[in-house]
N, C-alpha and C. Protein backbone atom coordinates (compact mmCIF):
# COMPACT_ATOMS: atom_id res chain seq x y z
N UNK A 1 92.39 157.87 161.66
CA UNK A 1 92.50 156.91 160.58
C UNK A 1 92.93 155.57 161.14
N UNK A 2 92.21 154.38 160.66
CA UNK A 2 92.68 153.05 161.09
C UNK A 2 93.64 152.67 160.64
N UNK A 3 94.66 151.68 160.92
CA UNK A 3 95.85 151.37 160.37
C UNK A 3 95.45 150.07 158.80
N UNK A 4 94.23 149.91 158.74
CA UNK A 4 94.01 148.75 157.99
C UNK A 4 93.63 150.03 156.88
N UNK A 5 92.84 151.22 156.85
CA UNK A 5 92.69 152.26 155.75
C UNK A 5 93.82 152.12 154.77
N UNK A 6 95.07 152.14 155.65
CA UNK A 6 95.62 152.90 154.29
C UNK A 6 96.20 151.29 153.83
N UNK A 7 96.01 150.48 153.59
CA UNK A 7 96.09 149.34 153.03
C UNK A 7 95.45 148.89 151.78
N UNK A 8 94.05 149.90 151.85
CA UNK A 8 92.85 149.79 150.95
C UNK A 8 93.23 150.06 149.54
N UNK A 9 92.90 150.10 148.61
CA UNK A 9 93.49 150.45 147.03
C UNK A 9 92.68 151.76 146.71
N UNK A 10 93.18 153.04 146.18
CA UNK A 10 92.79 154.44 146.31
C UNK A 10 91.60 153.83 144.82
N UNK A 11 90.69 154.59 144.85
CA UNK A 11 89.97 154.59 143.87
C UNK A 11 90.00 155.46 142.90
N UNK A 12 90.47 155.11 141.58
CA UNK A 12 90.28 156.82 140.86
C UNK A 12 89.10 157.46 140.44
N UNK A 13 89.12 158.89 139.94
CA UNK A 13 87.78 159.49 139.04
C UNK A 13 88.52 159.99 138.43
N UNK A 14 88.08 159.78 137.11
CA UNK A 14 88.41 160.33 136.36
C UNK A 14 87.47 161.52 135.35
N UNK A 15 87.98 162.26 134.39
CA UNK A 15 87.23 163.19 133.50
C UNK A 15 87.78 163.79 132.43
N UNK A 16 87.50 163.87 131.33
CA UNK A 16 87.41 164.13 130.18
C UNK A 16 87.34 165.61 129.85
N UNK A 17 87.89 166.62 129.32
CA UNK A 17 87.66 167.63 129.54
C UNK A 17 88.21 168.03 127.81
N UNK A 18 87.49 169.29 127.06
CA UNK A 18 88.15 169.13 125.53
C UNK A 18 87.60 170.51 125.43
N UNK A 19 87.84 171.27 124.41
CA UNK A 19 87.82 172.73 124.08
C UNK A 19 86.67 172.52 122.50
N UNK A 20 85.89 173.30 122.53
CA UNK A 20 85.42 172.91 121.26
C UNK A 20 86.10 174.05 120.06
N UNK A 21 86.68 173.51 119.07
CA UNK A 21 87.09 174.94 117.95
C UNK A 21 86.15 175.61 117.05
N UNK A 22 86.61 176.94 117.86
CA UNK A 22 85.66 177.92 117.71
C UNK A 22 85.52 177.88 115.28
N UNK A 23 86.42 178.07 114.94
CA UNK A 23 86.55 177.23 113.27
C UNK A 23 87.04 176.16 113.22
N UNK A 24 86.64 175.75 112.13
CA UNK A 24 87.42 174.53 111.26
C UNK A 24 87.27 173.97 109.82
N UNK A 25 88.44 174.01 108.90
CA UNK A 25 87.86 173.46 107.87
C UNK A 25 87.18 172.48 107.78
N UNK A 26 86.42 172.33 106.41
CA UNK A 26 85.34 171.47 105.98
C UNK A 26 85.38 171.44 104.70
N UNK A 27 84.99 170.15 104.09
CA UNK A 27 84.71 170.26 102.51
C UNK A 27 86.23 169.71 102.51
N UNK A 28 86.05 169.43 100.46
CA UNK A 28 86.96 169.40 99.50
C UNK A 28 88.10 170.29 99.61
N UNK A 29 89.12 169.88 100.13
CA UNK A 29 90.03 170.79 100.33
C UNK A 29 90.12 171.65 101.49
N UNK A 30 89.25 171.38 101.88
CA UNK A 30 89.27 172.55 103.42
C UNK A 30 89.03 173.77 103.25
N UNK A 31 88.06 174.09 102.03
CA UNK A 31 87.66 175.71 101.61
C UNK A 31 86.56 176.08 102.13
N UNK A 32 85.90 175.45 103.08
CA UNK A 32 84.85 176.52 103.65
C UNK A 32 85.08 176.15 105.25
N UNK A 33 84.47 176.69 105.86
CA UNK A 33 85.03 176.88 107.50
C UNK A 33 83.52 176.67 107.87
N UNK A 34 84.12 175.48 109.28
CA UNK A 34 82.79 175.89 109.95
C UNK A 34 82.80 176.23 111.41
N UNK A 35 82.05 176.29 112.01
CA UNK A 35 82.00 177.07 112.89
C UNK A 35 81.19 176.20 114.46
N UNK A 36 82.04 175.62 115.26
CA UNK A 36 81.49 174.69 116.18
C UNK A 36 81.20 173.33 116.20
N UNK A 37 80.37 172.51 116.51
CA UNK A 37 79.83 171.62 115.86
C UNK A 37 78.71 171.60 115.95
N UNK A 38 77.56 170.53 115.29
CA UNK A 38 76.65 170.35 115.71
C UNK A 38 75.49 170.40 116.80
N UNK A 39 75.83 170.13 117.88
CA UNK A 39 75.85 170.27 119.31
C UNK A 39 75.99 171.02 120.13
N UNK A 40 77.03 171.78 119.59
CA UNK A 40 78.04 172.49 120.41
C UNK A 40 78.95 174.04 119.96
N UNK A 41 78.57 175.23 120.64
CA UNK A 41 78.96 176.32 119.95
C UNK A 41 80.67 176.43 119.86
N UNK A 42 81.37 176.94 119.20
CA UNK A 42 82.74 176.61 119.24
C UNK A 42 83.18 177.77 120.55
N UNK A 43 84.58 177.63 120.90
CA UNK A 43 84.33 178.13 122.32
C UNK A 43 84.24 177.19 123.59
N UNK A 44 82.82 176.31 123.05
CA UNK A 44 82.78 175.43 124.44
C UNK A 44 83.77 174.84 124.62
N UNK A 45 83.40 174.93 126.31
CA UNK A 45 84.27 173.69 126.74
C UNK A 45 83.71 172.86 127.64
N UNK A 46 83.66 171.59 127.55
CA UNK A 46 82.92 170.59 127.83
C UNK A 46 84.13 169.51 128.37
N UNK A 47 83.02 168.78 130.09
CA UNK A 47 82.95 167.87 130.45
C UNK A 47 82.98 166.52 130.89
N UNK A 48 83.29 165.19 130.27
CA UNK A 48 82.40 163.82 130.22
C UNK A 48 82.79 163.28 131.25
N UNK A 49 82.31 163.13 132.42
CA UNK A 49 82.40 162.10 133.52
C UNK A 49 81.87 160.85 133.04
N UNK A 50 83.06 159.76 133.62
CA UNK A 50 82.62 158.21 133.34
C UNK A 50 82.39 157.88 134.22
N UNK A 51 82.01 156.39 134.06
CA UNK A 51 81.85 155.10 135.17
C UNK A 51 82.51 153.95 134.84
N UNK A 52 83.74 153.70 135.89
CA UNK A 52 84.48 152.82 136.02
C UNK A 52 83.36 151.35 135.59
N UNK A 53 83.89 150.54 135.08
CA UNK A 53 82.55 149.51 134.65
C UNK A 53 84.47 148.56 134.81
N UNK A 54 83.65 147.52 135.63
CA UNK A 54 84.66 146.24 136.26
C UNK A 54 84.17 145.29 135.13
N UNK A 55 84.94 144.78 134.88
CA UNK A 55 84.96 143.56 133.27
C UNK A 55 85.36 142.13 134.54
């Protein structure tokens, strides 16, 4: 390792990671249940890698 390396600024990665619920209420009052979402069976568990975007 060069002595100028560790001078450098560490870069992060980051990731997003979430459980999908397997129920959940829905509706008026929360009287019917549903089950996953749209997309996605409940159970999952999902993912999202970003990209650092410099402003």
């Amino acid at each position: 390792m060069k002595s100028d390396e560790s001078d450098a600024p560490s870069v992060g990665i980051w990731c997003v990671a979430a459980n999908i619920k397997k129920e959940h209420p829905f509706g008026e009052g929360g009287t019917e249940t549903k089950v996953g979402t749209r997309l996605f069976r409940g159970g999952t568990k999902i993912y999202i890698a970003g990209q650092q975007v410099s402003r």
